[in-house]
Protein backbone atom coordinates (compact mmCIF):
# COMPACT_ATOMS: atom_id res chain seq x y z
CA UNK A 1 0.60 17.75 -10.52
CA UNK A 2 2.51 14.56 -11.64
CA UNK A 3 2.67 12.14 -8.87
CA UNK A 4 5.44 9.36 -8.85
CA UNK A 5 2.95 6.98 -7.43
CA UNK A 6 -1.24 7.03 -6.10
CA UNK A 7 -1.69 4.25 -3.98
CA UNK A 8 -4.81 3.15 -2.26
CA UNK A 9 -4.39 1.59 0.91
CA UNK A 10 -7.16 -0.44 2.75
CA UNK A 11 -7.31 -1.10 6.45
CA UNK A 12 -10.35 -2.87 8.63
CA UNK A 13 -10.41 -3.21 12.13
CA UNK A 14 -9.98 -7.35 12.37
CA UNK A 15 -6.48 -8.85 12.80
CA UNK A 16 -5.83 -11.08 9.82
CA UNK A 17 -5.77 -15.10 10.18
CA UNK A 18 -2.22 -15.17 9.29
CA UNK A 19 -0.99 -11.81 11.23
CA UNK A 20 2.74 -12.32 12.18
CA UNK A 21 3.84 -10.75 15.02
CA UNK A 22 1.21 -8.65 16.47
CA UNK A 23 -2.20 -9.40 18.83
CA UNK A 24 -3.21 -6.02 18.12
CA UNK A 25 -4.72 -4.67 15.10
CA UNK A 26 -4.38 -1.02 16.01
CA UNK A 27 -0.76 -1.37 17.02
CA UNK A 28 -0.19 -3.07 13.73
CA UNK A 29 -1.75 -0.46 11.46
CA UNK A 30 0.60 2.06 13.85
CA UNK A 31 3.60 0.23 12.99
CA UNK A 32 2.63 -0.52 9.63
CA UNK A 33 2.10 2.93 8.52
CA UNK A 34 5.23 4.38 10.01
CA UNK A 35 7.06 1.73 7.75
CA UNK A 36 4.73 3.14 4.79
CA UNK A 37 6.01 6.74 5.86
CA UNK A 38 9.79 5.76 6.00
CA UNK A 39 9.02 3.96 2.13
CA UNK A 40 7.19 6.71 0.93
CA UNK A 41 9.84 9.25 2.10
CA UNK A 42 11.66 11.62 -1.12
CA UNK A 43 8.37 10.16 -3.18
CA UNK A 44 5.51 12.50 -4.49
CA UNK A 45 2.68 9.90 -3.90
CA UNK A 46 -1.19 10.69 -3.62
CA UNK A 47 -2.22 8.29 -0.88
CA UNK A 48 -5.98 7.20 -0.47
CA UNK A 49 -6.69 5.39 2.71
CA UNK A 50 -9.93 3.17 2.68
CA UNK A 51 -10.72 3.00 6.38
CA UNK A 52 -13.54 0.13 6.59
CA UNK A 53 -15.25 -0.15 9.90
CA UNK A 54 -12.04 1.96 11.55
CA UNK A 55 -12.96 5.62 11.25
CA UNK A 56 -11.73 5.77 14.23
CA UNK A 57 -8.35 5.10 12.89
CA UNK A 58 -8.24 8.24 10.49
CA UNK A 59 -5.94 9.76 13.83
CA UNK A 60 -2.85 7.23 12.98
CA UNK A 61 -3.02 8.33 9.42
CA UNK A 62 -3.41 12.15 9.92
CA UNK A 63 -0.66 11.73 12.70
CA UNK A 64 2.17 10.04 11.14
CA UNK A 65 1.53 10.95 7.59
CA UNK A 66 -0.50 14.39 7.38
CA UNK A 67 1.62 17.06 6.25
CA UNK A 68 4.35 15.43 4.98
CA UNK A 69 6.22 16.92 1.87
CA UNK A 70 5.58 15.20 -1.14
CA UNK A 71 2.65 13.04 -0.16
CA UNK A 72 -1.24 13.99 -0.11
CA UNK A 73 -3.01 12.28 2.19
CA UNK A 74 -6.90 11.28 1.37
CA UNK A 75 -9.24 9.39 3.71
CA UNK A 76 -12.37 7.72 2.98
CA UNK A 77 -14.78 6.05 5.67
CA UNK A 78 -17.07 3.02 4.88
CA UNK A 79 -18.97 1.21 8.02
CA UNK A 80 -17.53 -1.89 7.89
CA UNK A 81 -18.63 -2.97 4.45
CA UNK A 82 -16.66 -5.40 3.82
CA UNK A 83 -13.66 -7.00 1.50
CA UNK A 84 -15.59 -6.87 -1.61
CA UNK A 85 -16.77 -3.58 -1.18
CA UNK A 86 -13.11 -2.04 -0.59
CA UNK A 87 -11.28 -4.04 -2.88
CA UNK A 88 -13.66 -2.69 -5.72
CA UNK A 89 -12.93 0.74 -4.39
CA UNK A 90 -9.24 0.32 -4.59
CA UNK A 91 -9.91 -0.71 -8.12
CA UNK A 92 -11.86 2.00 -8.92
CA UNK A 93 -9.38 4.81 -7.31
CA UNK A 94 -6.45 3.03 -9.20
CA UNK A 95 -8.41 2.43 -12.22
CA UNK A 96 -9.42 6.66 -12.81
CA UNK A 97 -5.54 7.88 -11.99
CA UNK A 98 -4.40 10.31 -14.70
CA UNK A 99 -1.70 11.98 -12.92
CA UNK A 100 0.54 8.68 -12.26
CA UNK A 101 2.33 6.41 -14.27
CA UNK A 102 2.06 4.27 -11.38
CA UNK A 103 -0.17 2.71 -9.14
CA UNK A 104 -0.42 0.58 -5.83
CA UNK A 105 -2.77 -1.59 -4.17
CA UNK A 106 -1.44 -1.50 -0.06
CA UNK A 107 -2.97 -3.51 2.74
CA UNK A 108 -3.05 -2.12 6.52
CA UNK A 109 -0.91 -5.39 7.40
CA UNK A 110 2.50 -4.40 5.21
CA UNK A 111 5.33 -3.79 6.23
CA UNK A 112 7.64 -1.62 4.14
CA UNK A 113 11.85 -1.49 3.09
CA UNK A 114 12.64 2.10 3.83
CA UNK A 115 13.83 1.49 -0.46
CA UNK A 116 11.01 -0.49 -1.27
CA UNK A 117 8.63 2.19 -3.61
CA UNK A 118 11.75 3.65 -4.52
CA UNK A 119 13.38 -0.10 -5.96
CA UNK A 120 10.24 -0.67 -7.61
CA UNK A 121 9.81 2.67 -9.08
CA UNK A 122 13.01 2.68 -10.81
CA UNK A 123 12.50 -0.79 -11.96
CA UNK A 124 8.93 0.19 -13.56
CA UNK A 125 11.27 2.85 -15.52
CA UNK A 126 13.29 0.27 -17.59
CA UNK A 127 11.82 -0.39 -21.11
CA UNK A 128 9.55 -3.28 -21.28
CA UNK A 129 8.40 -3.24 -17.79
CA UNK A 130 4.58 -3.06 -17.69
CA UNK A 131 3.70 -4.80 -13.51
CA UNK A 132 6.06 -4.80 -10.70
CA UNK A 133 5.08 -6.81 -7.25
CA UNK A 134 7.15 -6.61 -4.05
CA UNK A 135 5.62 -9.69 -2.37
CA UNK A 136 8.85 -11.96 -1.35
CA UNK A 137 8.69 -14.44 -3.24
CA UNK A 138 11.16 -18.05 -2.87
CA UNK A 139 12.87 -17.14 -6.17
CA UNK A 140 14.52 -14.38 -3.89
CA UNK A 141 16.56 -17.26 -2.56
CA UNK A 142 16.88 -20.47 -4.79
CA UNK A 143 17.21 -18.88 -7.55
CA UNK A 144 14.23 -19.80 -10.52
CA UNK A 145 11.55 -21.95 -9.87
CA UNK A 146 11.03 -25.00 -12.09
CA UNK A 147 7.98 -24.45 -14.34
CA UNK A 148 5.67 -27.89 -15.25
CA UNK A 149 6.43 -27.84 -19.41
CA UNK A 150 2.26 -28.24 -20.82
């Protein structure tokens, strides 16, 4: 099967430093992944979740996005191994996809557009387009940056 997208999605059990707007990490990763769900939505998408130290988070997961058409859902369990470890597992998921054009490193603190994959999906189609990142960035809304000229 051809998926649209395989993402690999990490989650720990520790609020991050800079967390906006929640003092709980488990309501977060709710919230977070219901946005995912809502993004993900029309997509066919092959979803690995790296749960790190959070097994017991593999309910939110199976819950809100187990069974739902177009996307299969797999779930991999490390005791709380740390950063390194799952970002190198992330890479190594990505790295081995042969059924995807396109790939996506996701973070438990995210919080998706309902158009979000799709936007960035149909960008990734146009000739010439090789990376696409959906981080907001300030040229959203000044227009360019200035560039220091070497």
């Amino acid at each position: 099967m051809m998926y649209d997208l395989v993402v690999a999605h990490r989650v720990c059990p520790r609020l991050s430093k800079t967390a906006v707007g929640f003092d709980d990490k488990r309501e977060m990763v709710v919230r977070t992944t219901e946005s995912l769900k809502r993004a993900l939505d029309g997509l066919r998408v092959r979803l690995h979740v790296i749960l790190d130290g959070c097994a017991d988070y593999e309910s939110i997961f199976t819950e809100t996005l187990g069974g739902m058409s177009g996307v299969d859902l797999m779930i991999e369990k490390f005791d709380d191994v740390g950063n390194q470890v799952t970002y190198g597992r992330q890479v190594e998921i990505l790295a081995a996809v042969e059924d995807s054009e396109c790939v996506y490193f996701s973070e438990d603190d995210y919080i998706y557009d309902e158009t979000a994959f799709h936007a960035m999906l149909d960008f990734m189609r146009r000739e010439g387009v090789d990376i696409v990142s959906p981080i907001d960035h300030p040229d959203r809304y000044g227009g360019r940056l200035e560039r220091p000229h070497p």
